[in-house]
N, C-alpha and C. Protein backbone atom coordinates (compact mmCIF):
# COMPACT_ATOMS: atom_id res chain seq x y z
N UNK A 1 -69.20 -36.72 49.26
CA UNK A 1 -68.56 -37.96 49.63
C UNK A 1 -67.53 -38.32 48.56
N UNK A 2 -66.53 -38.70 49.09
CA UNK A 2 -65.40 -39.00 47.94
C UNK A 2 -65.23 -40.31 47.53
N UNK A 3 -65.67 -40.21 45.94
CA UNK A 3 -65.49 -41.92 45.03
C UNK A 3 -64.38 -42.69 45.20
N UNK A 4 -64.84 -43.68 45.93
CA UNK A 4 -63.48 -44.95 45.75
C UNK A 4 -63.01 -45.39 44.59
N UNK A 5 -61.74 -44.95 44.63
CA UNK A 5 -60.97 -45.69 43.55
C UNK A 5 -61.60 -47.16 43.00
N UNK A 6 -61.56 -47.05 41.32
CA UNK A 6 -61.37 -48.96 41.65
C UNK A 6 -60.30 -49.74 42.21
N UNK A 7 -60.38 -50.70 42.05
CA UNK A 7 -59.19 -51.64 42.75
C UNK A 7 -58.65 -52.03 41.38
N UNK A 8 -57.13 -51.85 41.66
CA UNK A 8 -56.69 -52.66 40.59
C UNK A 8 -56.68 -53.78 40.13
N UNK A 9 -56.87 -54.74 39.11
CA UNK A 9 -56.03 -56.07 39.06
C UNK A 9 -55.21 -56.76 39.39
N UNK A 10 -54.93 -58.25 40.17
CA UNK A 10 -53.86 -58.20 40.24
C UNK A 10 -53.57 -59.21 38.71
N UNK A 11 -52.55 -59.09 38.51
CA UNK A 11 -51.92 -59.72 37.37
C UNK A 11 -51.19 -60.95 37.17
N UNK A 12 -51.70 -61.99 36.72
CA UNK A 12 -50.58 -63.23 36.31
C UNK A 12 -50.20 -63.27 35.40
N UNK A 13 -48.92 -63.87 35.20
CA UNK A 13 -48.30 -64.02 33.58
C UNK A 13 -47.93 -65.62 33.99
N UNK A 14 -48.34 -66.29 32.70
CA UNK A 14 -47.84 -67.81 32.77
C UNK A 14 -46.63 -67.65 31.83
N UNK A 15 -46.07 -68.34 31.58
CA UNK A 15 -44.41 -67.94 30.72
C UNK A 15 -43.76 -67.02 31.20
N UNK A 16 -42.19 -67.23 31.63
CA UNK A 16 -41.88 -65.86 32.07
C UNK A 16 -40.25 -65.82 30.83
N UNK A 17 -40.51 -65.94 29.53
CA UNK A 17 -39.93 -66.35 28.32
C UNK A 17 -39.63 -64.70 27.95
N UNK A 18 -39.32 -64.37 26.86
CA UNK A 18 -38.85 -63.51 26.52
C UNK A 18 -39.96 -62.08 26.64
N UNK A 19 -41.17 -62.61 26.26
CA UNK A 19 -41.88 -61.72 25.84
C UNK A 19 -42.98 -61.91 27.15
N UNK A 20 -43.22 -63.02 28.01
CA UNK A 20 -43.72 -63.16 29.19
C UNK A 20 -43.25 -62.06 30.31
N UNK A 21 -41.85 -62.18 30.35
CA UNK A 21 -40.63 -61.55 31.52
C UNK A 21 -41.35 -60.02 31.13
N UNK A 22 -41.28 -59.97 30.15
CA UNK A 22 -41.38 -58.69 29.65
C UNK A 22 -42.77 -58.01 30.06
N UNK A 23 -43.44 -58.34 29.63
CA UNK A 23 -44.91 -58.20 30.34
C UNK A 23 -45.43 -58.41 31.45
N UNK A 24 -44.64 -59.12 32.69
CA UNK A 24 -44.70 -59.24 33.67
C UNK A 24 -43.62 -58.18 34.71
N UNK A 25 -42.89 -58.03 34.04
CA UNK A 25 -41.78 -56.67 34.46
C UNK A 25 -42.59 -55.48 34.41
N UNK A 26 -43.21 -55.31 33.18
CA UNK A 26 -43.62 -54.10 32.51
C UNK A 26 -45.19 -53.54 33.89
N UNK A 27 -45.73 -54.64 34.31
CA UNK A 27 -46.98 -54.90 34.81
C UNK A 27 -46.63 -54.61 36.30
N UNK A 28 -45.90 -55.20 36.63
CA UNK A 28 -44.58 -55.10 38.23
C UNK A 28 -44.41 -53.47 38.37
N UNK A 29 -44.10 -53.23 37.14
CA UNK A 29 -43.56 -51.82 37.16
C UNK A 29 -44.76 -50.58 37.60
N UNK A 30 -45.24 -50.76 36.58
CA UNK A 30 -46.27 -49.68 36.58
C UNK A 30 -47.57 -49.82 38.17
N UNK A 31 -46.77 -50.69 38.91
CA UNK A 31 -47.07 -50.72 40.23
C UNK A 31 -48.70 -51.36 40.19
N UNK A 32 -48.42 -52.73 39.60
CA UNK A 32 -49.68 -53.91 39.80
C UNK A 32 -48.98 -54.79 40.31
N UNK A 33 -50.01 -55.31 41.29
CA UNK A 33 -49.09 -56.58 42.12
C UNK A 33 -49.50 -58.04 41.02
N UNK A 34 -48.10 -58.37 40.66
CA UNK A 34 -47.91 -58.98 39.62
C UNK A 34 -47.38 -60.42 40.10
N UNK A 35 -48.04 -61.50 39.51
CA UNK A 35 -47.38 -62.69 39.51
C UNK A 35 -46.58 -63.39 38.10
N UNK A 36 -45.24 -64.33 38.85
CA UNK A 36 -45.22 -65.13 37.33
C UNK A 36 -45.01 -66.21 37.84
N UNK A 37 -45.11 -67.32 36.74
CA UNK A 37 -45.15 -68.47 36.59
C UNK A 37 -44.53 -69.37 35.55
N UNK A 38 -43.40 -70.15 35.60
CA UNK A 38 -42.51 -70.98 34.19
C UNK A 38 -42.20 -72.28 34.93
N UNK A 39 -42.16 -72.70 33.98
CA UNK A 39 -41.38 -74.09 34.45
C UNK A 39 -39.76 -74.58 34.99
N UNK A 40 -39.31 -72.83 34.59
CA UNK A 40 -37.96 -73.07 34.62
C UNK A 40 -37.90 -72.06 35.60
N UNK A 41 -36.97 -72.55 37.02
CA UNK A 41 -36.57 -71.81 38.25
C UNK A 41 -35.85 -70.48 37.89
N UNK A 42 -34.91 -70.73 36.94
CA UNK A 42 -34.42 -69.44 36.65
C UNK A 42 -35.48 -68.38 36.08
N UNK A 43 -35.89 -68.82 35.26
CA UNK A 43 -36.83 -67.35 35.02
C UNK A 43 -37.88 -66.84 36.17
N UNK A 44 -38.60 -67.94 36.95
CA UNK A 44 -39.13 -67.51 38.29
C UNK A 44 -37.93 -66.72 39.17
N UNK A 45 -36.85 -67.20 39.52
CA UNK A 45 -35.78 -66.30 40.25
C UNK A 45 -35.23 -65.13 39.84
N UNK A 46 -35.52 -65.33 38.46
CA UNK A 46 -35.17 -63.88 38.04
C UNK A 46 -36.00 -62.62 37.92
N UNK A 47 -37.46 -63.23 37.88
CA UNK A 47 -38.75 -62.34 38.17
C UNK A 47 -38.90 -61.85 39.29
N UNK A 48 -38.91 -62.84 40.93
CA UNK A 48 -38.73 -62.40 41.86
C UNK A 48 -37.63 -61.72 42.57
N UNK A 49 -36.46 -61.78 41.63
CA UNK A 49 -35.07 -60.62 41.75
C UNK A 49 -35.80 -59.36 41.84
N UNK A 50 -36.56 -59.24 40.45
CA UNK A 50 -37.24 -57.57 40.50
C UNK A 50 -38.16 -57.49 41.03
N UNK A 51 -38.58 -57.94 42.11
CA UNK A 51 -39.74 -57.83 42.47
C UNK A 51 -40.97 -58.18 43.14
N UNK A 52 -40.51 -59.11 41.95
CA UNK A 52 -42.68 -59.69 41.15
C UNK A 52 -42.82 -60.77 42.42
N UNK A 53 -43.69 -61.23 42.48
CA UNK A 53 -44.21 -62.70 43.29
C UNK A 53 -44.08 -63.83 42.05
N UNK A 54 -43.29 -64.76 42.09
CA UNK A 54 -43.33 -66.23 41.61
C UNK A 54 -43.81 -67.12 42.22
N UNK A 55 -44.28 -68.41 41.38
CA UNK A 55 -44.65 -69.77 41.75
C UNK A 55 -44.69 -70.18 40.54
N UNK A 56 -44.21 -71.41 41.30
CA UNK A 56 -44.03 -72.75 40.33
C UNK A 56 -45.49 -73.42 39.94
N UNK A 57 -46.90 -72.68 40.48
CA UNK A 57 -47.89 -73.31 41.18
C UNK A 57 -49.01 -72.91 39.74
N UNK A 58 -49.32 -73.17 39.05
CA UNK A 58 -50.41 -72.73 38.41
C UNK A 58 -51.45 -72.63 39.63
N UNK A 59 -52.26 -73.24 40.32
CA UNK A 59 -53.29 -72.95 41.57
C UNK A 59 -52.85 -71.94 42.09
N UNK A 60 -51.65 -72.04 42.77
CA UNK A 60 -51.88 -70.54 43.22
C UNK A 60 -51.63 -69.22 42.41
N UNK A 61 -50.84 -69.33 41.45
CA UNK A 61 -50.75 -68.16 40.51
C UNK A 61 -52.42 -67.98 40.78
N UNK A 62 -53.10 -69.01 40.20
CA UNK A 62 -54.44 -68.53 40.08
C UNK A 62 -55.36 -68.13 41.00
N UNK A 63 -55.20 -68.24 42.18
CA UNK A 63 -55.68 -68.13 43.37
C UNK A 63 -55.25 -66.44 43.72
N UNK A 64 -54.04 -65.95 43.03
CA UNK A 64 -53.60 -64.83 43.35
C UNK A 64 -54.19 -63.82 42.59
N UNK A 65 -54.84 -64.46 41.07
CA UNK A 65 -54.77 -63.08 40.14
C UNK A 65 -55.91 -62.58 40.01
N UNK A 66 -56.40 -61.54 39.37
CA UNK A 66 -58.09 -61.56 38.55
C UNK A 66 -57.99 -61.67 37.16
N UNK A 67 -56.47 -61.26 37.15
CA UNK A 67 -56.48 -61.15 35.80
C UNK A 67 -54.89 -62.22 34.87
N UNK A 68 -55.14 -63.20 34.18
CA UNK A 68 -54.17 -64.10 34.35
C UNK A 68 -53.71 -63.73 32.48
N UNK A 69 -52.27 -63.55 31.86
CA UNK A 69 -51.94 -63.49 30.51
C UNK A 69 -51.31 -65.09 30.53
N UNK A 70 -51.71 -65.14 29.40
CA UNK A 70 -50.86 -66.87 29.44
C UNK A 70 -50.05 -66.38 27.93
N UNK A 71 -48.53 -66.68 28.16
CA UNK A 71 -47.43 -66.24 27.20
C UNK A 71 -46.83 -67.02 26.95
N UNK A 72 -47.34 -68.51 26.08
CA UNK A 72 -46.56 -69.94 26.10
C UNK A 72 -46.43 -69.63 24.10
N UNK A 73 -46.14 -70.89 23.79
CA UNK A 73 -45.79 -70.91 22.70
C UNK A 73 -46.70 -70.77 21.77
N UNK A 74 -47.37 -71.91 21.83
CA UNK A 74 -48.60 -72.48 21.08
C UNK A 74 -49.69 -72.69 21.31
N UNK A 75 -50.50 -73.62 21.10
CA UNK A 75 -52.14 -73.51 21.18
C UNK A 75 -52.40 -74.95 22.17
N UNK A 76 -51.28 -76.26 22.11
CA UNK A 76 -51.42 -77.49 22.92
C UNK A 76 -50.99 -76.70 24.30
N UNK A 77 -49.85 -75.90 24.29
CA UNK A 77 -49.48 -75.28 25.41
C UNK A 77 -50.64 -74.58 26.05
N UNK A 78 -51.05 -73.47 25.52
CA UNK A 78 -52.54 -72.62 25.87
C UNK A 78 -53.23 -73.89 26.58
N UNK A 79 -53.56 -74.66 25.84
CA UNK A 79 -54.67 -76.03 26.02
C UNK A 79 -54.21 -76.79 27.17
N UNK A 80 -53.13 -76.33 27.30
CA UNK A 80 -52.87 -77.12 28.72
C UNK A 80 -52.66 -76.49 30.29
N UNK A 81 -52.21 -74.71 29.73
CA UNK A 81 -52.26 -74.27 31.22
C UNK A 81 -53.60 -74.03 31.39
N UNK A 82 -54.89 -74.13 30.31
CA UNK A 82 -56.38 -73.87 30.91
C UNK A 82 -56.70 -74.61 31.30
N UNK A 83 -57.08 -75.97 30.53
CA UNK A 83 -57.53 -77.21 31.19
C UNK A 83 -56.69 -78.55 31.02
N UNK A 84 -55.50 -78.28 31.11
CA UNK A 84 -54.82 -79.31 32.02
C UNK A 84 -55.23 -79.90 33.21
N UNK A 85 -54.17 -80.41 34.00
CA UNK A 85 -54.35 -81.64 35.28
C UNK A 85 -55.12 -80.70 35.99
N UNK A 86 -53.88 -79.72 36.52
CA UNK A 86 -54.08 -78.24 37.47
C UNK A 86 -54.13 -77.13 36.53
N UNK A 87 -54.44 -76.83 35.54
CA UNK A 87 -55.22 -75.59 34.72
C UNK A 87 -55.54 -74.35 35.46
N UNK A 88 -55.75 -73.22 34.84
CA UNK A 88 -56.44 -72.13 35.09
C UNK A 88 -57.97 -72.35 35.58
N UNK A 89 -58.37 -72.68 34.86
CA UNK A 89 -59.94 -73.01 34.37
C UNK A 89 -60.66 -73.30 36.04
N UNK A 90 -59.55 -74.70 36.78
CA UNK A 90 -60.07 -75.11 37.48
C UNK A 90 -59.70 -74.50 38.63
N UNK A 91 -58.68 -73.33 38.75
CA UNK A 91 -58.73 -72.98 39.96
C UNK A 91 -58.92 -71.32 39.87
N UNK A 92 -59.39 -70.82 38.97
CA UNK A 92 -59.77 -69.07 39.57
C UNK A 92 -60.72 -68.84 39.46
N UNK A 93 -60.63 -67.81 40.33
CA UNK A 93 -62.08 -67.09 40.67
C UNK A 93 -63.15 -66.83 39.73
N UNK A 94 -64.66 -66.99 40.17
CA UNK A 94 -65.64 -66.59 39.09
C UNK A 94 -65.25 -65.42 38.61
N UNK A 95 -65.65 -65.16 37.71
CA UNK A 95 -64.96 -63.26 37.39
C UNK A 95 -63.57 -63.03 36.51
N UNK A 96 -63.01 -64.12 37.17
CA UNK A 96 -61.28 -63.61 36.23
C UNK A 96 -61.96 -63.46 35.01
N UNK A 97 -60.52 -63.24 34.21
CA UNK A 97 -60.33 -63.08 32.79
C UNK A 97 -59.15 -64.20 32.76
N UNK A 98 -59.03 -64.71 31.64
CA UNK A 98 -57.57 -65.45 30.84
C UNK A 98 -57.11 -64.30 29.54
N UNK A 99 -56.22 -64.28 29.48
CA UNK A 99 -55.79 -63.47 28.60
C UNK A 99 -54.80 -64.38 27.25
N UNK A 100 -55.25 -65.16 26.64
CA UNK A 100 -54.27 -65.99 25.62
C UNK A 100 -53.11 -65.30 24.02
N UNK A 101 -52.35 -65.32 24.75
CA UNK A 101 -51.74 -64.91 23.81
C UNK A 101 -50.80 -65.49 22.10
N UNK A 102 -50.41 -66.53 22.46
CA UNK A 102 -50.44 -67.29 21.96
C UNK A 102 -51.02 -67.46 19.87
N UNK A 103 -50.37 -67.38 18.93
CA UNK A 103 -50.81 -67.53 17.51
C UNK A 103 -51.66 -68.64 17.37
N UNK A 104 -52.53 -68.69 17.19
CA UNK A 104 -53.42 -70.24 17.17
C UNK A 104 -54.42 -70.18 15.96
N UNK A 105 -55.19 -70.96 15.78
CA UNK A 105 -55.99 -71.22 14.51
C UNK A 105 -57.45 -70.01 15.24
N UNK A 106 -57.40 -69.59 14.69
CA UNK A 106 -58.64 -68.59 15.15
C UNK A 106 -60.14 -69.59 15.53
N UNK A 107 -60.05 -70.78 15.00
CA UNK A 107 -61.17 -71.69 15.46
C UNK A 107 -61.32 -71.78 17.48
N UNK A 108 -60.53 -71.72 17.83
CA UNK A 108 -59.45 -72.34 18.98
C UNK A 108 -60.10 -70.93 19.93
N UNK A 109 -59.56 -69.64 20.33
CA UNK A 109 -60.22 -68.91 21.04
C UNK A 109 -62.02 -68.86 21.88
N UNK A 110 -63.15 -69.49 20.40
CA UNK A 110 -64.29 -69.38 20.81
C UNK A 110 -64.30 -70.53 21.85
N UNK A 111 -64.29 -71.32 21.14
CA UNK A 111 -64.06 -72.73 21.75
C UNK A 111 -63.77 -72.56 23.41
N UNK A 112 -62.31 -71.95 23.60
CA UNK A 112 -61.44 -71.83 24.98
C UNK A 112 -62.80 -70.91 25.81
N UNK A 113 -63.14 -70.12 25.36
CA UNK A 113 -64.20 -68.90 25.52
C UNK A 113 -65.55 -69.62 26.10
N UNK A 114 -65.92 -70.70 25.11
CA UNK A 114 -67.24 -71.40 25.94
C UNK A 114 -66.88 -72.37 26.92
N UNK A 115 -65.67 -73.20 27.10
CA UNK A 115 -65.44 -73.93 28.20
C UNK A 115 -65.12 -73.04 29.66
N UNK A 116 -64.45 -71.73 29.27
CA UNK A 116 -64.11 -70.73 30.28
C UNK A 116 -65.71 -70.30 30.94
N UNK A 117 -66.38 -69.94 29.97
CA UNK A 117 -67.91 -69.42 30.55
C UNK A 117 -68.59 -70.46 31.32
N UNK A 118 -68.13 -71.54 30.52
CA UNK A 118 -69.10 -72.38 31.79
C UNK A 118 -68.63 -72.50 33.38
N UNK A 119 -67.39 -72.08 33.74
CA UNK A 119 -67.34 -71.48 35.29
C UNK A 119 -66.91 -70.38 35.31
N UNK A 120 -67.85 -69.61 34.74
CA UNK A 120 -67.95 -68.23 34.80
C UNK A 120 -66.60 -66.89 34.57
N UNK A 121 -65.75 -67.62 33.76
CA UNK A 121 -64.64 -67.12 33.80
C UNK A 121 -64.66 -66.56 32.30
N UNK A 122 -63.87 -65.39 31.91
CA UNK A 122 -63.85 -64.76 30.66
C UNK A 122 -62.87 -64.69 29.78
N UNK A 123 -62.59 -64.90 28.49
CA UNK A 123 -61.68 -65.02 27.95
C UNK A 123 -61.51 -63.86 26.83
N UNK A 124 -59.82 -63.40 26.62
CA UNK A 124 -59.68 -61.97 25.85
C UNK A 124 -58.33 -62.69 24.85
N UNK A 125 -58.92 -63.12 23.48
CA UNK A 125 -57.59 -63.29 22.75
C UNK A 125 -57.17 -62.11 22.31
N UNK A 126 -55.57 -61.87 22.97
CA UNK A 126 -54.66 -61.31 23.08
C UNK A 126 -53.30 -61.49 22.57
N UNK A 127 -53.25 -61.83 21.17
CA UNK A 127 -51.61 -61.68 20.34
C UNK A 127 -50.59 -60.78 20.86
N UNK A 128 -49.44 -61.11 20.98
CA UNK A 128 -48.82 -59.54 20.96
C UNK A 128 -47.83 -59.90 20.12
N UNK A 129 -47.19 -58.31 19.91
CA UNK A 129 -46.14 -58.29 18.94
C UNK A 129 -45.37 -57.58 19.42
N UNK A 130 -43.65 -57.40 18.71
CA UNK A 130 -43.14 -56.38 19.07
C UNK A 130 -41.49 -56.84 19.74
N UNK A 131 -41.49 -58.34 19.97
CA UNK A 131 -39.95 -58.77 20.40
C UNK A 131 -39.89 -58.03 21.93
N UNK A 132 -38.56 -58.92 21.97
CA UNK A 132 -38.47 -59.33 23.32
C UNK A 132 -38.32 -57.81 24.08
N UNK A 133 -37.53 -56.91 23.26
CA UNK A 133 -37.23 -55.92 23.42
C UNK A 133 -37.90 -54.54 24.11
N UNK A 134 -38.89 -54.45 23.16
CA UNK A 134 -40.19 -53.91 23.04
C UNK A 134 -41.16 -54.42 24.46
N UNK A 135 -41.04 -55.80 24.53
CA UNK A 135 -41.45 -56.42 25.61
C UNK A 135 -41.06 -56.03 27.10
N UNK A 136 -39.70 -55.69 27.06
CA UNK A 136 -39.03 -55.47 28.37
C UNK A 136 -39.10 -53.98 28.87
N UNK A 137 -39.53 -53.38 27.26
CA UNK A 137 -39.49 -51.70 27.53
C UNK A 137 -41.10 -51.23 28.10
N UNK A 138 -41.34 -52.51 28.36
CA UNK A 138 -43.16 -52.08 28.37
C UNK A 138 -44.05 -51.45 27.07
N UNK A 139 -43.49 -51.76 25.51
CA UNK A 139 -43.75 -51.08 24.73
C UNK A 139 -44.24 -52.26 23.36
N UNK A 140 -44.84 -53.53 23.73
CA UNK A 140 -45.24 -54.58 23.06
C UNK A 140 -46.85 -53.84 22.49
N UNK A 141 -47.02 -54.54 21.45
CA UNK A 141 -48.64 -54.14 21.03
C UNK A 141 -49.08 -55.55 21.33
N UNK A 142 -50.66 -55.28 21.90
CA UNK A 142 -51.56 -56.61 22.01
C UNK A 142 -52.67 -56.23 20.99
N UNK A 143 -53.20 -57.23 20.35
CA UNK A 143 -54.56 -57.06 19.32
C UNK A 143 -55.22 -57.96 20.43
N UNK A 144 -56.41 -57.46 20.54
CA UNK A 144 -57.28 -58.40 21.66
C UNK A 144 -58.27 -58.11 21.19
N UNK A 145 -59.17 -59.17 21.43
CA UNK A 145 -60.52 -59.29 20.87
C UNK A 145 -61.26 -60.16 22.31
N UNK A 146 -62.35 -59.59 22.75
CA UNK A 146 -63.55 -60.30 23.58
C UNK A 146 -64.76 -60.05 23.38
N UNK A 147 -65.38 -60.59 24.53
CA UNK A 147 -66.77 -59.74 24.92
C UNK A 147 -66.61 -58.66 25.85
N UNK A 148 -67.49 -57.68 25.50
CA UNK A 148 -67.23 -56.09 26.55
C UNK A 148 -67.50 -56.63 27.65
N UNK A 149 -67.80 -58.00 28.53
CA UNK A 149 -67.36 -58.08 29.95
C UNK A 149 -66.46 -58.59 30.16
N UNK A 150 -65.43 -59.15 29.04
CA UNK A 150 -64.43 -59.32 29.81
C UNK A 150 -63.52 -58.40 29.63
N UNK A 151 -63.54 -57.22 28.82
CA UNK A 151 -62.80 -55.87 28.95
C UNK A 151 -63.11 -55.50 30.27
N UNK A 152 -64.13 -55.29 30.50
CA UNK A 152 -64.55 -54.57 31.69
C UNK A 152 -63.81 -55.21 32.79
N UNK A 153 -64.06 -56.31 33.23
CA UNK A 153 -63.36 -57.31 34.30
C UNK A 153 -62.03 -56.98 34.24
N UNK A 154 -61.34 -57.31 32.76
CA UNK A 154 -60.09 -57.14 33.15
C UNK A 154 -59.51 -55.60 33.43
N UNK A 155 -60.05 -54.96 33.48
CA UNK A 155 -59.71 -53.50 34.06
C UNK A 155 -58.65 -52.48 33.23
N UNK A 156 -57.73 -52.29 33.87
CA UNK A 156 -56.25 -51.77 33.05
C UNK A 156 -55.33 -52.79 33.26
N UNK A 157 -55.62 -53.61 33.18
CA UNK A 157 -54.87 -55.07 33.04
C UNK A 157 -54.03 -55.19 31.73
N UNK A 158 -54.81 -54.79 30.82
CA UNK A 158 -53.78 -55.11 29.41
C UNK A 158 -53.14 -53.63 29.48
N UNK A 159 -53.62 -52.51 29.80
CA UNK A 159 -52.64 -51.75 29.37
C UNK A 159 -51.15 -51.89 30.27
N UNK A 160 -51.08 -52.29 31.66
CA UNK A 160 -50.24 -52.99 32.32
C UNK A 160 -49.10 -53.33 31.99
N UNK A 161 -49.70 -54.14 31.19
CA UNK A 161 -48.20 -54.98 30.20
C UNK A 161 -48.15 -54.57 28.61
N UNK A 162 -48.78 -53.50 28.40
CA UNK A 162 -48.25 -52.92 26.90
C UNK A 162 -48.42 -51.86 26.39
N UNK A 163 -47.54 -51.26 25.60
CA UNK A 163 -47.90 -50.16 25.16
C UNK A 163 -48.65 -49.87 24.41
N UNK A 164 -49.13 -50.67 23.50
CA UNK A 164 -50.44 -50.02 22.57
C UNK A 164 -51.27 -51.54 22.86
N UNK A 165 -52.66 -50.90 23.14
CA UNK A 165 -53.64 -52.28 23.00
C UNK A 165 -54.63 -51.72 22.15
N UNK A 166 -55.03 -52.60 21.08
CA UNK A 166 -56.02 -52.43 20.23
C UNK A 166 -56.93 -53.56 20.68
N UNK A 167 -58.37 -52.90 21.34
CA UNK A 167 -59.45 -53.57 21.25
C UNK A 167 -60.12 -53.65 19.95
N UNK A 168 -60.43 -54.91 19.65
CA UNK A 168 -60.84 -55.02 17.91
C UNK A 168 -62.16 -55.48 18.18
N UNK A 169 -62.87 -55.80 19.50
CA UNK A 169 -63.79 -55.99 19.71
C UNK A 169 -64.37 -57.77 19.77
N UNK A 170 -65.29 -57.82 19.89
CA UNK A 170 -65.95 -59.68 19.74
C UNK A 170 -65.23 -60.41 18.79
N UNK A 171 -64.61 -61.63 19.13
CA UNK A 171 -64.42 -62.88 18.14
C UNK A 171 -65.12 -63.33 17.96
N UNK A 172 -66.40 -63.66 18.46
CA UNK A 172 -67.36 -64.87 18.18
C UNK A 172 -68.24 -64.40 16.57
């Protein structure tokens, strides 16, 4: 009898900013059905030029993905596409992953990690590096750190959008 493939991920990117576009191109590419999401029409129009599926919608981005990267600035930003008004948090599936990328006080990940678990959702801090460049070539590094279920969940999700991923293993 012949083994079913897994199913892929599908992929969200929140930011579609320099290094967002980039990882959401890169993810598009390598033939994952990819979403993005910004506040600004142009970078949604320019995502769905190549491709990708946009919305303006955090719910439905989230409704679409299993696997969601959030590529904002900072850590109030992070703090707000999870549990904001309309957040991540509150609209995806048991099972996703969040993927935060974002430089933040290393206090800040566990934290995001136990509010995510309590509806069953998993969290993978995910830095990347590497400029915009690197970003667009599909060739960004992510340092990510979780729990081995939310590696597992998120599938080939991070390799998707980068060229080198270093699992460094548990933050907590």
């Amino acid at each position: 009898m012949k083994q079913a493939q897994p199913t892929r991920p599908v992929i969200g990117v929140v930011g579609l900013g320099s290094m967002g576009f980039g990882a959401a191109l890169s993810a598009h590419r390598r033939g994952f059905t990819t979403w993005g999401t910004d506040p600004r029409a142009e970078a949604r129009d320019r995502f769905a030029a190549e491709g990708g599926h946009a919305t303006a919608s955090l719910p439905d981005l989230a409704a679409a993905c299993d696997v969601v990267v959030v590529l904002v600035v900072n850590a109030a930003q992070t703090e707000d596409v999870l549990f904001g008004a309309d957040g991540l948090a509150q609209h995806l599936r048991r099972g996703s992953v969040v993927v935060t990328s974002a430089t933040v006080d290393p206090a800040l990940p566990p934290q995001w990690e136990a509010r995510l678990a309590e509806r069953g959702l998993h969290l993978i801090d995910g830095p990347v590096s590497g400029g915009a460049k690197k970003a667009a070539d599909g060739q960004m590094t992510v340092m990510a750190s979780g729990r081995p279920e939310a590696f597992a969940a998120a599938g080939d999700a991070l390799d998707a959008i980068a060229g080198k991923v270093y699992r460094l293993g548990d933050h907590a």
